[in-house]
N, C-alpha and C. Protein backbone atom coordinates (compact mmCIF):
# COMPACT_ATOMS: atom_id res chain seq x y z
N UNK A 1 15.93 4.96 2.40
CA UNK A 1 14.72 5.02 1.59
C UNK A 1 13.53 5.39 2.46
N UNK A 2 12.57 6.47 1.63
CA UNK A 2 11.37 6.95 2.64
C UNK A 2 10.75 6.91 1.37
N UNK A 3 9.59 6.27 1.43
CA UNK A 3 8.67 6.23 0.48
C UNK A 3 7.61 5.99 0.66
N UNK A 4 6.36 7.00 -0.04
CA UNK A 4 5.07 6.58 0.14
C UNK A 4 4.24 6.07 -0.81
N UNK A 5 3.09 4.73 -0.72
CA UNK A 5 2.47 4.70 -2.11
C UNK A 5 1.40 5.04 -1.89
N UNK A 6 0.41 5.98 -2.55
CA UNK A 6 -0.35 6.52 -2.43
C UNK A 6 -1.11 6.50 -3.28
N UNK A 7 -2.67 7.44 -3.85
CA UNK A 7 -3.59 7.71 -4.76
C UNK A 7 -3.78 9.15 -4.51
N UNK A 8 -3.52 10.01 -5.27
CA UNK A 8 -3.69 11.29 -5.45
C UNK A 8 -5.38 11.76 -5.34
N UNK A 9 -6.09 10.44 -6.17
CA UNK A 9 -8.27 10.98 -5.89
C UNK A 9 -8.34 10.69 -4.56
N UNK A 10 -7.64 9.68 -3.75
CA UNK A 10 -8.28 9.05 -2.63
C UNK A 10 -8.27 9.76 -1.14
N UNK A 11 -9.41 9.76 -0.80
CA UNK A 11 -9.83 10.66 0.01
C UNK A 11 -8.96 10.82 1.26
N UNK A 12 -8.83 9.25 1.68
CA UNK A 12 -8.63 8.77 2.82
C UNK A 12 -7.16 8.97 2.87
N UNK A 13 -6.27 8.27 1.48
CA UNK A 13 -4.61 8.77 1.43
C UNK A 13 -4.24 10.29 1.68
N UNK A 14 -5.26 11.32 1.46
CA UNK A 14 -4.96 12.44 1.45
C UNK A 14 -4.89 13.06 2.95
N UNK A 15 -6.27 12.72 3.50
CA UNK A 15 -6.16 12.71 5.03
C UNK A 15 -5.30 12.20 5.93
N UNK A 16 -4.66 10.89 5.59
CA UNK A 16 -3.62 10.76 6.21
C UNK A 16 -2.22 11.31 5.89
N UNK A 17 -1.96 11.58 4.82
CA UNK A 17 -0.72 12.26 4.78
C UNK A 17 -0.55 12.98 5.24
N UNK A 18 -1.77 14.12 5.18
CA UNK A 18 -1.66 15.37 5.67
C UNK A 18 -1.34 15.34 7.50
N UNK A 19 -1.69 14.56 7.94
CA UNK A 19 -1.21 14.75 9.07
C UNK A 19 0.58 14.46 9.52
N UNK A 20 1.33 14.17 8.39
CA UNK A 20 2.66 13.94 8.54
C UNK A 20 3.70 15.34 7.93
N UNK A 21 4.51 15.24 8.42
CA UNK A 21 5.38 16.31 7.67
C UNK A 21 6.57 15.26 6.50
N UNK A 22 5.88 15.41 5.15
CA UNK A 22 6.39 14.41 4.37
C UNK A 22 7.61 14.91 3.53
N UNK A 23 8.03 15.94 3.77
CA UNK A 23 8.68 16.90 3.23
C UNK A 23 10.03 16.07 2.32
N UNK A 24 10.98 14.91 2.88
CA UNK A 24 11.78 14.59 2.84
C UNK A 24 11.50 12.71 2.55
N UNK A 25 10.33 12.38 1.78
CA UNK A 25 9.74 11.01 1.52
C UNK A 25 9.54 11.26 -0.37
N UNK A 26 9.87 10.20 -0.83
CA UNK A 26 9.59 9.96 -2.12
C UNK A 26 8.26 10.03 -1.95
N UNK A 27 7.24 10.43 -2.51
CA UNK A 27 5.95 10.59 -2.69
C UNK A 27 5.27 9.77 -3.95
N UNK A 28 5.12 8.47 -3.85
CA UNK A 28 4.92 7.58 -5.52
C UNK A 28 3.09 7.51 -5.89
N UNK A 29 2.99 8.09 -6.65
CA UNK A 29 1.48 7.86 -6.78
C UNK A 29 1.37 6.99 -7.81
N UNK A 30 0.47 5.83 -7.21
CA UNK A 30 0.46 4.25 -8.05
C UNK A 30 -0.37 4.47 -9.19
N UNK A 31 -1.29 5.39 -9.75
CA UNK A 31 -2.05 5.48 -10.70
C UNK A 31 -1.03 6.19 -11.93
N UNK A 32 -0.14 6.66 -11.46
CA UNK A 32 0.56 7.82 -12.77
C UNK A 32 1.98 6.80 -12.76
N UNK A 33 2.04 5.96 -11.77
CA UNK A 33 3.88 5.34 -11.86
C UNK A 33 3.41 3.89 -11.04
N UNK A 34 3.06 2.84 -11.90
CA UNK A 34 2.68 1.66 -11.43
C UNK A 34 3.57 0.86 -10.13
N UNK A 35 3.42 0.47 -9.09
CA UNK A 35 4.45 -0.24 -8.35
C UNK A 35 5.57 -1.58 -9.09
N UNK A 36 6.54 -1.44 -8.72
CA UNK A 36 7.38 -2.27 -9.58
C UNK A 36 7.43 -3.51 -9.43
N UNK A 37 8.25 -4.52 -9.82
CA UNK A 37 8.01 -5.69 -9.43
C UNK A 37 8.76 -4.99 -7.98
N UNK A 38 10.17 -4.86 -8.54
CA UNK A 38 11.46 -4.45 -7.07
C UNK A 38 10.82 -3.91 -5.83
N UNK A 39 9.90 -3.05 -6.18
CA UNK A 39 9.14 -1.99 -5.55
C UNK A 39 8.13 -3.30 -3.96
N UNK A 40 7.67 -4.06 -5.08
CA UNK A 40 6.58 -4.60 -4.26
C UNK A 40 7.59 -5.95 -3.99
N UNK A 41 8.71 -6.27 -3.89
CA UNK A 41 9.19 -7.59 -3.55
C UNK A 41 10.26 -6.93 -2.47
N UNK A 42 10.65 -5.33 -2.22
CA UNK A 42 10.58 -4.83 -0.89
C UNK A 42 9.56 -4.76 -0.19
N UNK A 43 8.49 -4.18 -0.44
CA UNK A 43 7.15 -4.51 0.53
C UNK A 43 7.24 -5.58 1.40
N UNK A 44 7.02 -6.74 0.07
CA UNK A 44 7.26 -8.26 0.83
C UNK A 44 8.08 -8.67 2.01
N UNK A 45 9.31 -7.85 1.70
CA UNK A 45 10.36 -8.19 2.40
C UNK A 45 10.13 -7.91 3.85
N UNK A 46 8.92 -7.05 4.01
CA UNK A 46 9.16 -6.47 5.20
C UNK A 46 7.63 -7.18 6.12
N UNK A 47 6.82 -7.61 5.34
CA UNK A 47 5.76 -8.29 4.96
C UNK A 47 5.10 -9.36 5.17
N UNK A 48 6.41 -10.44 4.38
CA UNK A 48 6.30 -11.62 4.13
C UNK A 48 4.83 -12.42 3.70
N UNK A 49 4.29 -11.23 2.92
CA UNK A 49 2.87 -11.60 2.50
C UNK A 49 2.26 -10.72 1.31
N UNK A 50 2.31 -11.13 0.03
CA UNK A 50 1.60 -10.14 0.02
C UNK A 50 0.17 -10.05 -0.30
N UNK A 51 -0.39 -11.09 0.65
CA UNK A 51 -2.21 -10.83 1.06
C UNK A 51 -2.35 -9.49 2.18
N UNK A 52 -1.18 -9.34 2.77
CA UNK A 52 -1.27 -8.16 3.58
C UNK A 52 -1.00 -6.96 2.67
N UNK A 53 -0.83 -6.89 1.41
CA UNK A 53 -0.58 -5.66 1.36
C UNK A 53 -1.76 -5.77 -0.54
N UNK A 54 -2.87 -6.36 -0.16
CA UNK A 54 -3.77 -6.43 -0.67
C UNK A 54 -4.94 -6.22 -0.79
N UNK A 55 -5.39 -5.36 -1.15
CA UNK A 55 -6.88 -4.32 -0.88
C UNK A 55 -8.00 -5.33 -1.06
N UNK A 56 -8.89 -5.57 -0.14
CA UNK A 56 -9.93 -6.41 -0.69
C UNK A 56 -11.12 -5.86 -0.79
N UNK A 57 -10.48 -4.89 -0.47
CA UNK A 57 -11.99 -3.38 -1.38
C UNK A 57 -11.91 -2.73 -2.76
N UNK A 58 -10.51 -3.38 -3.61
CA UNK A 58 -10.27 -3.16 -4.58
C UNK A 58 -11.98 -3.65 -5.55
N UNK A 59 -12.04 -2.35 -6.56
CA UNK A 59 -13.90 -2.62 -7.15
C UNK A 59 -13.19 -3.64 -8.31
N UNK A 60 -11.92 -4.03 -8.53
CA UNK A 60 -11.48 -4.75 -9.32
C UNK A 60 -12.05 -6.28 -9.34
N UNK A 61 -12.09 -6.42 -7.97
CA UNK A 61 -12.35 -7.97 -7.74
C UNK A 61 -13.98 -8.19 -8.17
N UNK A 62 -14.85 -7.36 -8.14
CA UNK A 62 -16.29 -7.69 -8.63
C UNK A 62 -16.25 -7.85 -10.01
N UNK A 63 -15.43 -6.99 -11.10
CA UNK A 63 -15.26 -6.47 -11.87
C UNK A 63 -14.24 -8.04 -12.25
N UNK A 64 -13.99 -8.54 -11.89
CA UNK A 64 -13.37 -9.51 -12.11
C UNK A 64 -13.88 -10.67 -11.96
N UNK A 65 -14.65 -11.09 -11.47
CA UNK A 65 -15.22 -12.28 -10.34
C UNK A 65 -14.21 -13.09 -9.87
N UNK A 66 -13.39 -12.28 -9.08
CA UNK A 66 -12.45 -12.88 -8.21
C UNK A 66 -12.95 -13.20 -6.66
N UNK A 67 -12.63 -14.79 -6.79
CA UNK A 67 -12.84 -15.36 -5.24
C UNK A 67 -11.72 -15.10 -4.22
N UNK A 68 -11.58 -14.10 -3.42
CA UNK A 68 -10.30 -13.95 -2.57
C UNK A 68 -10.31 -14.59 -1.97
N UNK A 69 -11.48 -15.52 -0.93
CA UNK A 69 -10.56 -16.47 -0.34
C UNK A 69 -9.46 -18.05 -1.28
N UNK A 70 -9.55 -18.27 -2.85
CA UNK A 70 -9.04 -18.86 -3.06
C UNK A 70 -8.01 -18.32 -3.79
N UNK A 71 -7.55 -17.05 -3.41
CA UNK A 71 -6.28 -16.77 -4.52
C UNK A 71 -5.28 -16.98 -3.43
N UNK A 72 -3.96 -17.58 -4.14
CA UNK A 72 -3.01 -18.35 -3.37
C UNK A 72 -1.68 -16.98 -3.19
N UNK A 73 -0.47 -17.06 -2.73
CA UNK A 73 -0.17 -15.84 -2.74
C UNK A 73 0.60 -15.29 -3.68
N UNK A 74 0.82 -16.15 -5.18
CA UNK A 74 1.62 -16.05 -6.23
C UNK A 74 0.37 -14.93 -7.00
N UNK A 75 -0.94 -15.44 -6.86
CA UNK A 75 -2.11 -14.76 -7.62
C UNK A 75 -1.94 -13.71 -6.77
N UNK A 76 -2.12 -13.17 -5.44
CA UNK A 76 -2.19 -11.46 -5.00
C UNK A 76 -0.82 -11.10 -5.79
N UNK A 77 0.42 -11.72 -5.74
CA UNK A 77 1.53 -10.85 -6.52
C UNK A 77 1.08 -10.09 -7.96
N UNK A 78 0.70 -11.25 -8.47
CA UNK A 78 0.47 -11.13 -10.17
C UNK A 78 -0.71 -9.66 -9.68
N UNK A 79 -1.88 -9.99 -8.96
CA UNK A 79 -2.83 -8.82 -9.35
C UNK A 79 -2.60 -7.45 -8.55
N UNK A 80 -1.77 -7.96 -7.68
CA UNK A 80 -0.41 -6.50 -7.20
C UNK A 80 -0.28 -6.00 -8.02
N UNK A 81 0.55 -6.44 -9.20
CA UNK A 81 1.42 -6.16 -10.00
C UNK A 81 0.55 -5.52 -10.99
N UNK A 82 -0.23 -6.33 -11.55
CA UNK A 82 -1.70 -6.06 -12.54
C UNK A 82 -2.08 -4.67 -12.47
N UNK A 83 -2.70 -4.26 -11.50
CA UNK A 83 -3.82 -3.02 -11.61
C UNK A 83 -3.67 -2.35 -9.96
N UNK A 84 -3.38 -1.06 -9.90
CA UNK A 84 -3.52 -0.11 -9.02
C UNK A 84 -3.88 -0.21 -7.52
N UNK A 85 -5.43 -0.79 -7.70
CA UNK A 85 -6.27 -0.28 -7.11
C UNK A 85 -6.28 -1.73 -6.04
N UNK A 86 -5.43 -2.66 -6.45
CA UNK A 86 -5.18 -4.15 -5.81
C UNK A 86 -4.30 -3.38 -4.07
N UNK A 87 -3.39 -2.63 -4.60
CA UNK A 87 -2.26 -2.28 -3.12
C UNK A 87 -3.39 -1.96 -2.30
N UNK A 88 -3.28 -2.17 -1.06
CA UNK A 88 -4.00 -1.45 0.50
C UNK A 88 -3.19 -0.42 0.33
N UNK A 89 -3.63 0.76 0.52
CA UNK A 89 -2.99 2.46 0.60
C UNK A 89 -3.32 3.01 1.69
N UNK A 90 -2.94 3.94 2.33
CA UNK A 90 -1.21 4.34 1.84
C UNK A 90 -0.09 3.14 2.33
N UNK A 91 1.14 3.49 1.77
CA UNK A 91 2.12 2.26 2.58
C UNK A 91 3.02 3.50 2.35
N UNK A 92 4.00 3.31 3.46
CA UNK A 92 5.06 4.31 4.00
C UNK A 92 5.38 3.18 3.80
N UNK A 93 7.32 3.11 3.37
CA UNK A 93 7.99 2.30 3.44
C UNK A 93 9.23 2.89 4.11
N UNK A 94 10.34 2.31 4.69
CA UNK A 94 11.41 2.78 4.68
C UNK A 94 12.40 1.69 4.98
N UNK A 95 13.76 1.67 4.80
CA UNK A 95 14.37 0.69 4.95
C UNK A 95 14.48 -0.83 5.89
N UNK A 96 13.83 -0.26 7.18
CA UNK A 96 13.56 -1.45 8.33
C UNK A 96 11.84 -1.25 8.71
N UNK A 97 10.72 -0.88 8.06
CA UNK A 97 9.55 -0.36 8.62
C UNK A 97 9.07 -0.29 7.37
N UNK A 98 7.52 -0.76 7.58
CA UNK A 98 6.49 -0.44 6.57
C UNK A 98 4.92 -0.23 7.25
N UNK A 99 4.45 0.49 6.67
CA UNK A 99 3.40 0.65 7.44
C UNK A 99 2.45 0.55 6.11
N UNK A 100 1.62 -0.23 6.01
CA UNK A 100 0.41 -0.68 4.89
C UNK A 100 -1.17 -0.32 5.90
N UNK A 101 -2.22 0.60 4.70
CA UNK A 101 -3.33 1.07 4.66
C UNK A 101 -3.68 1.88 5.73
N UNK A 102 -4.86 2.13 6.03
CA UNK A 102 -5.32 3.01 6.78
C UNK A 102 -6.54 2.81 7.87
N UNK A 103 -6.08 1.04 8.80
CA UNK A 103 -6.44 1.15 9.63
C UNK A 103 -6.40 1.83 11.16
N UNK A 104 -7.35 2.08 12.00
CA UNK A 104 -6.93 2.63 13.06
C UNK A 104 -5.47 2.28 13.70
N UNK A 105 -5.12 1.47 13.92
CA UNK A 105 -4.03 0.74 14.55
C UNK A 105 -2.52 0.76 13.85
N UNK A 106 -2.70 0.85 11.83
CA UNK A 106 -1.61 1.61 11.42
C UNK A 106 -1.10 2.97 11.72
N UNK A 107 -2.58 3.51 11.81
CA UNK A 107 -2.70 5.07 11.34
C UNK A 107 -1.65 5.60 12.88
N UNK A 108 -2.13 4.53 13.91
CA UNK A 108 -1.57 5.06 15.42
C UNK A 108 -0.44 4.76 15.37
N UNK A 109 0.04 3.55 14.80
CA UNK A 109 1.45 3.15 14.47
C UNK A 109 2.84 4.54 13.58
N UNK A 110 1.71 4.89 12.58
CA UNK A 110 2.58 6.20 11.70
C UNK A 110 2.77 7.24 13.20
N UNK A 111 1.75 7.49 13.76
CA UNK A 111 2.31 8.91 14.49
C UNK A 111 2.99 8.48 15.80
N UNK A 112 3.13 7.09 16.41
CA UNK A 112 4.31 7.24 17.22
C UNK A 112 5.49 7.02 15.95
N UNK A 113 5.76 6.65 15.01
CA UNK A 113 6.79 6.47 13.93
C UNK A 113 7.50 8.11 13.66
N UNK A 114 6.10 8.49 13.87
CA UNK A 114 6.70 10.29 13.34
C UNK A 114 6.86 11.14 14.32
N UNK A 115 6.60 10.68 16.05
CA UNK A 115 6.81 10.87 16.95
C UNK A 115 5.84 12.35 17.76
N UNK A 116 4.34 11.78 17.23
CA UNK A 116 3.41 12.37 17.11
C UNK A 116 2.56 12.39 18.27
């Protein structure tokens, strides 16, 4: 399994892809094909959190008046699951490896991964 979750508007997912040769990766865009439960309880697996694989720049949470420091980690599943814009993007997944969002330190992580 090679899979990416991504946002097709988002600026930043686009810039990083492009620097990979994705040719041979499921390409999943979370706005047109929601993440699954299965989908995101592999994430986990690789994870063991899923506050890590939880956007806390999502505009959902204002829009919500959600307190993130008190959501426990059953509540990030549910609002995983809920709405889009909750996942940290991009996440490369693949059978033993996941790489979640687009900090410096992932982003350096993908290109020794892609042997860059």
């Amino acid at each position: 399994m090679r899979k990416v979750f991504h946002l097709n508007t988002c600026d930043t997912c686009r810039k990083i892809l492009a620097q990979f040769d994705l040719s041979d990766w499921e390409m999943h865009e979370i706005r047109k094909q929601p993440v699954t439960q299965e989908e995101l309880q592999e994430m986990y697996s690789h994870t063991k959190s899923y506050e890590a694989l939880f956007s806390k720049k999502s505009t959902q949470i204002k829009q919500r008046g959600l307190d993130v420091k008190s959501l426990t980690e059953n509540d990030f599943k549910e609002l995983l699951l809920d709405h889009y814009t909750f996942l940290k993007r991009p996440v490369f997944l693949t059978e033993d490896k996941i790489f979640v969002g687009n900090d410096k330190k992932n982003v350096e992580d993908l290109h020794a991964f892609f042997g860059k």
